[in-house]
C-alpha atoms as a PDB file:
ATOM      1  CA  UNK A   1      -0.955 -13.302   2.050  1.00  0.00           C
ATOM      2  CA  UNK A   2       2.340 -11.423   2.626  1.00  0.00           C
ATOM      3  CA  UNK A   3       3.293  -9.018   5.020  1.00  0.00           C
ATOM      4  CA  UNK A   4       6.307  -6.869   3.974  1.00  0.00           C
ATOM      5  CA  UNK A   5       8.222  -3.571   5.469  1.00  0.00           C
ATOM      6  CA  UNK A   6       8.231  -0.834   3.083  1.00  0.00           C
ATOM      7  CA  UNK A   7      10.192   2.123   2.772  1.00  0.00           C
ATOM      8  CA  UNK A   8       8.919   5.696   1.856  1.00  0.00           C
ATOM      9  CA  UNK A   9       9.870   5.760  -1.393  1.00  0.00           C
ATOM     10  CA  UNK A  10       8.719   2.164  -2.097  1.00  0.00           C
ATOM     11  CA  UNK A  11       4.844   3.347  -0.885  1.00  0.00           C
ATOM     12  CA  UNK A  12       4.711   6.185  -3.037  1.00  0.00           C
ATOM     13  CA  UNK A  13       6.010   4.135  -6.018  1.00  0.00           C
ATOM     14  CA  UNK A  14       3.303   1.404  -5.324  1.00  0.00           C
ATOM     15  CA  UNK A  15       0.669   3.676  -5.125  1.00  0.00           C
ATOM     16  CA  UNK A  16       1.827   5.816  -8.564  1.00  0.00           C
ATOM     17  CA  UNK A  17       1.816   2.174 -10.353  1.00  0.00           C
ATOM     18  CA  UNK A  18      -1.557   1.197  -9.122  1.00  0.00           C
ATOM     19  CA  UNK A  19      -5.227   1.455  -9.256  1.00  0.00           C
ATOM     20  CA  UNK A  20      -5.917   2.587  -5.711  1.00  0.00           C
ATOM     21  CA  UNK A  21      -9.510   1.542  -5.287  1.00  0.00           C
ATOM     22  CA  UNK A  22     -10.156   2.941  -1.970  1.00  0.00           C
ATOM     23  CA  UNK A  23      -8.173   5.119   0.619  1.00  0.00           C
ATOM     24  CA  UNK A  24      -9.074   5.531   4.566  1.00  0.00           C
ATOM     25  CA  UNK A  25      -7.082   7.122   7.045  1.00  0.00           C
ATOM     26  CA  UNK A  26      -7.318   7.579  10.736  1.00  0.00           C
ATOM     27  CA  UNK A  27      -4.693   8.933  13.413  1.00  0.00           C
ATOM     28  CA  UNK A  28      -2.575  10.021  10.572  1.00  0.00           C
ATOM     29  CA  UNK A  29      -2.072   6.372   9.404  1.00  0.00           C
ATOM     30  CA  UNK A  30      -3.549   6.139   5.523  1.00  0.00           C
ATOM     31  CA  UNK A  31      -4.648   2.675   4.150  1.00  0.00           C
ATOM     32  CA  UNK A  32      -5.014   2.248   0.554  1.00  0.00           C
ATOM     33  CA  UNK A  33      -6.561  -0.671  -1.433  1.00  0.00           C
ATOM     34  CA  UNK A  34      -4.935  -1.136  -4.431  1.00  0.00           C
ATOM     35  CA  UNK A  35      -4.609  -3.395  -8.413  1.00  0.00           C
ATOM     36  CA  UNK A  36      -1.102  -3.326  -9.259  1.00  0.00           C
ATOM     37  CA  UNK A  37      -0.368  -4.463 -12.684  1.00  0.00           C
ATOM     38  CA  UNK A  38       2.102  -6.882 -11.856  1.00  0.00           C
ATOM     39  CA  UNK A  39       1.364  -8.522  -8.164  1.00  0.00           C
ATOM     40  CA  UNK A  40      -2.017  -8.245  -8.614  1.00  0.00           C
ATOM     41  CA  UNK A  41      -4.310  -7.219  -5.343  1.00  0.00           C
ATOM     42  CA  UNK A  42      -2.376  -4.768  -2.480  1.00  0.00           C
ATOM     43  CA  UNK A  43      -3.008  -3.064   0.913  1.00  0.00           C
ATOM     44  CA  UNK A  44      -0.891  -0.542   1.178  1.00  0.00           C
ATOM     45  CA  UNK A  45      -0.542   1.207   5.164  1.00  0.00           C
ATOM     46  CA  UNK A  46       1.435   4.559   5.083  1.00  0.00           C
ATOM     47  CA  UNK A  47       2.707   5.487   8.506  1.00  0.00           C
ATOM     48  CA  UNK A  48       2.702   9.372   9.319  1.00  0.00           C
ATOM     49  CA  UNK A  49       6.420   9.011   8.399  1.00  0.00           C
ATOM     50  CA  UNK A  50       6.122   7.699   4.908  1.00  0.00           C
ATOM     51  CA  UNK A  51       7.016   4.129   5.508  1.00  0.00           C
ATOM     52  CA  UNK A  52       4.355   1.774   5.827  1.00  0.00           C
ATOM     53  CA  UNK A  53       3.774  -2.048   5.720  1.00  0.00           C
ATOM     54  CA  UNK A  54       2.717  -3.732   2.279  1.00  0.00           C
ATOM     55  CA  UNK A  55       0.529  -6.702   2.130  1.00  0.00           C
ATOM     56  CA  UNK A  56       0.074  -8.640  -1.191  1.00  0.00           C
ATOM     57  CA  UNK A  57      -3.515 -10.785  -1.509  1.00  0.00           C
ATOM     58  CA  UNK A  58      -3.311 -13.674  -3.056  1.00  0.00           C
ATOM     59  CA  UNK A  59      -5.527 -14.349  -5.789  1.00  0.00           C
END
Protein backbone atom coordinates (compact mmCIF):
# COMPACT_ATOMS: atom_id res chain seq x y z
CA UNK A 1 0.00 0.00 0.00
CA UNK A 2 0.75 3.68 -0.78
CA UNK A 3 -0.04 6.66 0.92
CA UNK A 4 0.04 9.81 -1.29
CA UNK A 5 -0.98 13.75 -0.83
CA UNK A 6 -3.47 14.77 -3.27
CA UNK A 7 -4.53 17.95 -4.48
CA UNK A 8 -8.20 19.10 -5.15
CA UNK A 9 -8.23 18.76 -8.52
CA UNK A 10 -6.36 15.41 -8.49
CA UNK A 11 -9.48 13.89 -6.07
CA UNK A 12 -12.09 14.95 -8.24
CA UNK A 13 -10.26 13.57 -11.33
CA UNK A 14 -9.77 10.15 -9.51
CA UNK A 15 -13.11 9.87 -8.55
CA UNK A 16 -14.62 10.96 -12.33
CA UNK A 17 -12.19 8.02 -13.72
CA UNK A 18 -13.35 5.45 -11.29
CA UNK A 19 -15.88 3.04 -10.13
CA UNK A 20 -16.53 4.42 -6.67
CA UNK A 21 -17.92 1.40 -4.91
CA UNK A 22 -18.80 2.92 -1.70
CA UNK A 23 -18.73 6.52 -0.16
CA UNK A 24 -18.91 7.42 3.80
CA UNK A 25 -18.41 10.62 5.28
CA UNK A 26 -18.25 11.93 8.77
CA UNK A 27 -17.14 15.47 10.22
CA UNK A 28 -17.14 16.74 6.74
CA UNK A 29 -14.27 14.34 5.75
CA UNK A 30 -15.72 11.94 2.68
CA UNK A 31 -14.04 8.49 2.06
CA UNK A 32 -14.59 6.82 -1.13
CA UNK A 33 -13.71 3.22 -2.21
CA UNK A 34 -12.87 3.09 -5.54
CA UNK A 35 -11.67 0.58 -9.19
CA UNK A 36 -9.67 2.78 -11.24
CA UNK A 37 -8.96 1.46 -14.60
CA UNK A 38 -5.42 1.86 -14.53
CA UNK A 39 -3.99 1.46 -10.70
CA UNK A 40 -6.40 -0.84 -9.94
CA UNK A 41 -8.04 -0.72 -6.15
CA UNK A 42 -8.16 3.12 -4.36
CA UNK A 43 -9.24 4.87 -1.11
CA UNK A 44 -9.77 8.05 -1.81
CA UNK A 45 -10.16 10.70 1.65
CA UNK A 46 -11.47 14.21 0.61
CA UNK A 47 -10.76 16.78 3.27
CA UNK A 48 -13.55 19.56 3.74
CA UNK A 49 -11.11 21.60 1.58
CA UNK A 50 -10.93 19.44 -1.46
CA UNK A 51 -7.56 17.93 -0.95
CA UNK A 52 -7.39 14.66 0.47
CA UNK A 53 -4.88 11.74 0.87
CA UNK A 54 -4.89 8.82 -1.83
CA UNK A 55 -4.05 5.34 -0.96
CA UNK A 56 -3.46 2.71 -3.74
CA UNK A 57 -4.15 -1.26 -2.59
CA UNK A 58 -2.11 -3.49 -3.89
CA UNK A 59 -3.49 -6.33 -5.59
Amino acid sequence: MRLIDAEATIIEDLKDESDIVAEKSVAGVTVYTARHPTLGKLVIVKAPNGSGILVEIDE
